[in-house]
C-alpha atoms as a PDB file:
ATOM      1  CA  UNK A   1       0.028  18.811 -13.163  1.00  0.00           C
ATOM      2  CA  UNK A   2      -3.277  20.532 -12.413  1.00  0.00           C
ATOM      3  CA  UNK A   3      -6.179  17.731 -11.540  1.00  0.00           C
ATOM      4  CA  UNK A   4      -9.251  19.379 -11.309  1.00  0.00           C
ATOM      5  CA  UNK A   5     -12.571  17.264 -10.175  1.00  0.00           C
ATOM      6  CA  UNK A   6     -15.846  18.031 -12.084  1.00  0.00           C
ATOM      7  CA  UNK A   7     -19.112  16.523 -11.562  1.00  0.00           C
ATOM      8  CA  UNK A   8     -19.956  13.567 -13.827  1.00  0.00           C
ATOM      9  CA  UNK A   9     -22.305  15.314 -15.702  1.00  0.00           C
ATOM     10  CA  UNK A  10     -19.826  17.910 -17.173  1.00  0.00           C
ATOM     11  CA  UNK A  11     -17.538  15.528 -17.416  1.00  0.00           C
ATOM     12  CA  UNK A  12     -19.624  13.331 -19.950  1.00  0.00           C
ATOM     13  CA  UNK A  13     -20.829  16.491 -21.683  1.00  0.00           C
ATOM     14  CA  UNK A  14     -16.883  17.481 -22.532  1.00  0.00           C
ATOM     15  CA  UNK A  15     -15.799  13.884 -23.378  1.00  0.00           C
ATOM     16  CA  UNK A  16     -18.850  13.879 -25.938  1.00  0.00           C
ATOM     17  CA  UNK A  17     -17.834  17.132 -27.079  1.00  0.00           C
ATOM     18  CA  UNK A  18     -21.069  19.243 -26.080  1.00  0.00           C
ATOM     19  CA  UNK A  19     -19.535  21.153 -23.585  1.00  0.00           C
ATOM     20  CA  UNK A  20     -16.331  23.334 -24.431  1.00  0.00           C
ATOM     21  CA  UNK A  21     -15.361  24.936 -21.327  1.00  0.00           C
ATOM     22  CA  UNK A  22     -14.849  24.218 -18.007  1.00  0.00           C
ATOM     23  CA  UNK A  23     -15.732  26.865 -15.209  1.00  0.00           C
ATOM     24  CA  UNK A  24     -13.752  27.630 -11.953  1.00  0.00           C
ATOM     25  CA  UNK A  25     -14.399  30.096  -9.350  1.00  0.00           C
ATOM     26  CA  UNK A  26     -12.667  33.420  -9.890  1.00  0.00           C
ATOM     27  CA  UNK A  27     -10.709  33.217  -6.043  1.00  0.00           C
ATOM     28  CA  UNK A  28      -7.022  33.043  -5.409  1.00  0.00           C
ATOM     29  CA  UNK A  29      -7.019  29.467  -4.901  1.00  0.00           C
ATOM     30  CA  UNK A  30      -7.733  28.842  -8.380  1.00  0.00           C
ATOM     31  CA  UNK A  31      -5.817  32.036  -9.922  1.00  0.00           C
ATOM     32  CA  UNK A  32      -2.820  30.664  -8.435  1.00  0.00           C
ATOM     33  CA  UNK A  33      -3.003  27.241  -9.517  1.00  0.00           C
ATOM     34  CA  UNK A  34      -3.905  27.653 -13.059  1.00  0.00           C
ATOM     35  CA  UNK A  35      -1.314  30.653 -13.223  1.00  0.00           C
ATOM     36  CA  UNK A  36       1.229  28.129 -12.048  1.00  0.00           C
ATOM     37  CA  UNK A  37       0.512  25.538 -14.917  1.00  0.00           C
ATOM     38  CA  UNK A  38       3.333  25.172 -17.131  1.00  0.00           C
ATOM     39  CA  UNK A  39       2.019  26.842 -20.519  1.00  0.00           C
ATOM     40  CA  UNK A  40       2.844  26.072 -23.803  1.00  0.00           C
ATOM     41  CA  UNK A  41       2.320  28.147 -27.360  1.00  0.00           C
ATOM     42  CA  UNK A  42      -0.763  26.407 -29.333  1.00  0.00           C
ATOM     43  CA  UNK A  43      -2.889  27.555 -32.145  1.00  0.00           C
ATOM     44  CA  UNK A  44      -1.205  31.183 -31.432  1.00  0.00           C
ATOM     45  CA  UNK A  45      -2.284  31.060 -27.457  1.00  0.00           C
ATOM     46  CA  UNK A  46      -0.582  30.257 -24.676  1.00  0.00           C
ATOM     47  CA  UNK A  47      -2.508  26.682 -23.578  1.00  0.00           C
ATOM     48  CA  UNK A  48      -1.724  24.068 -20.582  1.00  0.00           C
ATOM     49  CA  UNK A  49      -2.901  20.751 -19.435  1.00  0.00           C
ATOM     50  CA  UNK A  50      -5.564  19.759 -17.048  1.00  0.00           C
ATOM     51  CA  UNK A  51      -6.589  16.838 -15.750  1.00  0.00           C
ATOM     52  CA  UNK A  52     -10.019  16.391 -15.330  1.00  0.00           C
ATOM     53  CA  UNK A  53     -11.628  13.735 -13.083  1.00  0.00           C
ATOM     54  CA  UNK A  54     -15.686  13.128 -12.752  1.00  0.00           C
ATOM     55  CA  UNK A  55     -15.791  12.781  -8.986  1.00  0.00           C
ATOM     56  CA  UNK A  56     -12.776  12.419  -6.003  1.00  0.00           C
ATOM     57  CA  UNK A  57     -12.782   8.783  -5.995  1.00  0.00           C
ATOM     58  CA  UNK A  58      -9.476   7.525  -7.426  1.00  0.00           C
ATOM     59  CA  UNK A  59     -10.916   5.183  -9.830  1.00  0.00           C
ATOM     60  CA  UNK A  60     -13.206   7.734 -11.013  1.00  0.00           C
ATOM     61  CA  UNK A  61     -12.802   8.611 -14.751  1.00  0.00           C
ATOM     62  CA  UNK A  62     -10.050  10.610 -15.860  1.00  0.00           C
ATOM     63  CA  UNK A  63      -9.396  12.621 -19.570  1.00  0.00           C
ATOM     64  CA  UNK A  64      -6.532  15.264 -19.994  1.00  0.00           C
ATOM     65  CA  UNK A  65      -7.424  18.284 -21.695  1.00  0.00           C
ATOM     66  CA  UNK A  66      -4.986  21.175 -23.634  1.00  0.00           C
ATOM     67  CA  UNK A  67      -7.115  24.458 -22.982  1.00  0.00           C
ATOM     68  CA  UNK A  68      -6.335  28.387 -22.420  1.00  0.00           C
ATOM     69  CA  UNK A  69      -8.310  30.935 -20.109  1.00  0.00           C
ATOM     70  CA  UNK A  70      -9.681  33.812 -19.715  1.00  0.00           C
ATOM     71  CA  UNK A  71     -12.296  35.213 -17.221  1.00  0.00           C
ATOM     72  CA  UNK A  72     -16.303  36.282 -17.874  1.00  0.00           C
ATOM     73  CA  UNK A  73     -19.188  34.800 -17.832  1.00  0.00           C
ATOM     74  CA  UNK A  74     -20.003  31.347 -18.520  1.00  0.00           C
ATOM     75  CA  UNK A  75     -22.978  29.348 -19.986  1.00  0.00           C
ATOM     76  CA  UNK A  76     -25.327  28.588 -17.701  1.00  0.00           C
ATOM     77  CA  UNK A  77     -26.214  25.148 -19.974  1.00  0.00           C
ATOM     78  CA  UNK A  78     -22.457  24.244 -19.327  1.00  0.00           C
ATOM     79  CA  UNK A  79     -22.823  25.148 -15.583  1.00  0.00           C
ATOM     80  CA  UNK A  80     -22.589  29.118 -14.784  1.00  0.00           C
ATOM     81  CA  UNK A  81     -25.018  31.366 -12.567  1.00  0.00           C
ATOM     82  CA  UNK A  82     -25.684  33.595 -14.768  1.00  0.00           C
ATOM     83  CA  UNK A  83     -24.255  36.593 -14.308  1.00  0.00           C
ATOM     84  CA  UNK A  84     -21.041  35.517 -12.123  1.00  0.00           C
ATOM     85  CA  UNK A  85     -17.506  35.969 -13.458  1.00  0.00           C
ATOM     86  CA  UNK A  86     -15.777  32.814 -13.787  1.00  0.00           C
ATOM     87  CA  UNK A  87     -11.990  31.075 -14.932  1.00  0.00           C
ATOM     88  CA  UNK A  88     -12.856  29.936 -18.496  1.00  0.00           C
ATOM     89  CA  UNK A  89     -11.118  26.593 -19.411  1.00  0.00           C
ATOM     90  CA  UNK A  90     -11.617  26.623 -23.130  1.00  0.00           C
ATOM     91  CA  UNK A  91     -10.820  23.007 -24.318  1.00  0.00           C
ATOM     92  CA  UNK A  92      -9.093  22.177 -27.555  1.00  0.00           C
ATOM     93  CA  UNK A  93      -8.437  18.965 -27.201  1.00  0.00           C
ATOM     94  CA  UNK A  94      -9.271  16.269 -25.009  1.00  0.00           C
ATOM     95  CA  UNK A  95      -8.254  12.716 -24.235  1.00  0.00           C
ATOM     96  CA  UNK A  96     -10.181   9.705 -22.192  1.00  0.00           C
ATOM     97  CA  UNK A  97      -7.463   8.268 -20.048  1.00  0.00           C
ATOM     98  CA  UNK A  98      -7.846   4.296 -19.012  1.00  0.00           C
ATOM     99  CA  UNK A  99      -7.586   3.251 -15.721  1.00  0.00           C
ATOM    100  CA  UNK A 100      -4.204   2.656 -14.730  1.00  0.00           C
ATOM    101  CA  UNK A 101      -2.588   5.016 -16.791  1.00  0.00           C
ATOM    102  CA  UNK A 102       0.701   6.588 -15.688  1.00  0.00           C
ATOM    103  CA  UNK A 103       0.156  10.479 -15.841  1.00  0.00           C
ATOM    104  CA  UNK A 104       2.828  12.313 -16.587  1.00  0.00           C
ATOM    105  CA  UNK A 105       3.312  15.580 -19.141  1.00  0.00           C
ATOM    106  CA  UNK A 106       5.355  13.825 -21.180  1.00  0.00           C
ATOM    107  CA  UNK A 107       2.610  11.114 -21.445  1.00  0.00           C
ATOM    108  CA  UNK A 108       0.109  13.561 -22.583  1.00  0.00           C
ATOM    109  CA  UNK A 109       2.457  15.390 -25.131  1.00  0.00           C
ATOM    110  CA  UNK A 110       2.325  11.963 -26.327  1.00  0.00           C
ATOM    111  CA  UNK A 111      -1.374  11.313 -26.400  1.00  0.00           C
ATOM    112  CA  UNK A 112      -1.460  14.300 -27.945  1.00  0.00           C
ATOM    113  CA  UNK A 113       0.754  13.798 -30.532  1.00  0.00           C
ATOM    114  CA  UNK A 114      -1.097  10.536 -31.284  1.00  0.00           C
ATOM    115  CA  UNK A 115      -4.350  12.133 -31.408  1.00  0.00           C
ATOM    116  CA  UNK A 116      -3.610  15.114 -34.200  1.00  0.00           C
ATOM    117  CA  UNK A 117      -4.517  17.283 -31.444  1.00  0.00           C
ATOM    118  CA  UNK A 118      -1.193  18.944 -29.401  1.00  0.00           C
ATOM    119  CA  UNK A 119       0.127  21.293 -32.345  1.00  0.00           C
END
């Protein structure tokens, strides 16, 4: 599963649902690894999961997000230069994970499921 650190700011703004997407630079090393997620049909797109994690410590906040992308510009409120091209994460749902959970997919199908929000 794709882990992807963010700075604790965005991180807060997403959890609190202010921010709705999550930017990555347009290079191969993050065409290939979002390409390579495992995709399911959602809402009519064809979404994944991310982890999300505010900082590289490994006690550092987590969440697990079900999102889609595209590529354009982003906001620069949420992050962007304005005017770069970007990997758009657009979130539609999101989950706070606790400390100690065990991440798996099948775990997050099921937080999901729990939540209303994994149709």
């Amino acid at each position: 599963m794709l882990t992807l650190p963010i700075k604790r700011k965005w991180f807060d703004m997403i959890a609190s649902g202010e921010k709705l997407e999550e930017y990555r630079a347009l290079t191969h090393y993050y065409i290939v690894r979002i390409k390579n997620a495992q995709r399911f049909k959602a809402d009519g797109k064809w979404q994944f999961y991310v982890i999300l994690r505010a900082g590289y410590n490994k006690n550092s906040p987590m969440m697990a997000i079900q999102c889609w992308e595209d590529t354009g510009e982003g906001k620069p409120e949420w992050g962007a230069e304005p005017g770069e091209k970007y990997i758009r994460l657009h979130i539609t749902w999101k989950h706070e994970i606790k400390y100690g959970t065990p991440l798996t997919e099948f775990s997050i199908v099921q937080m999901g499921k729990k939540d209303g929000g994994v149709t």
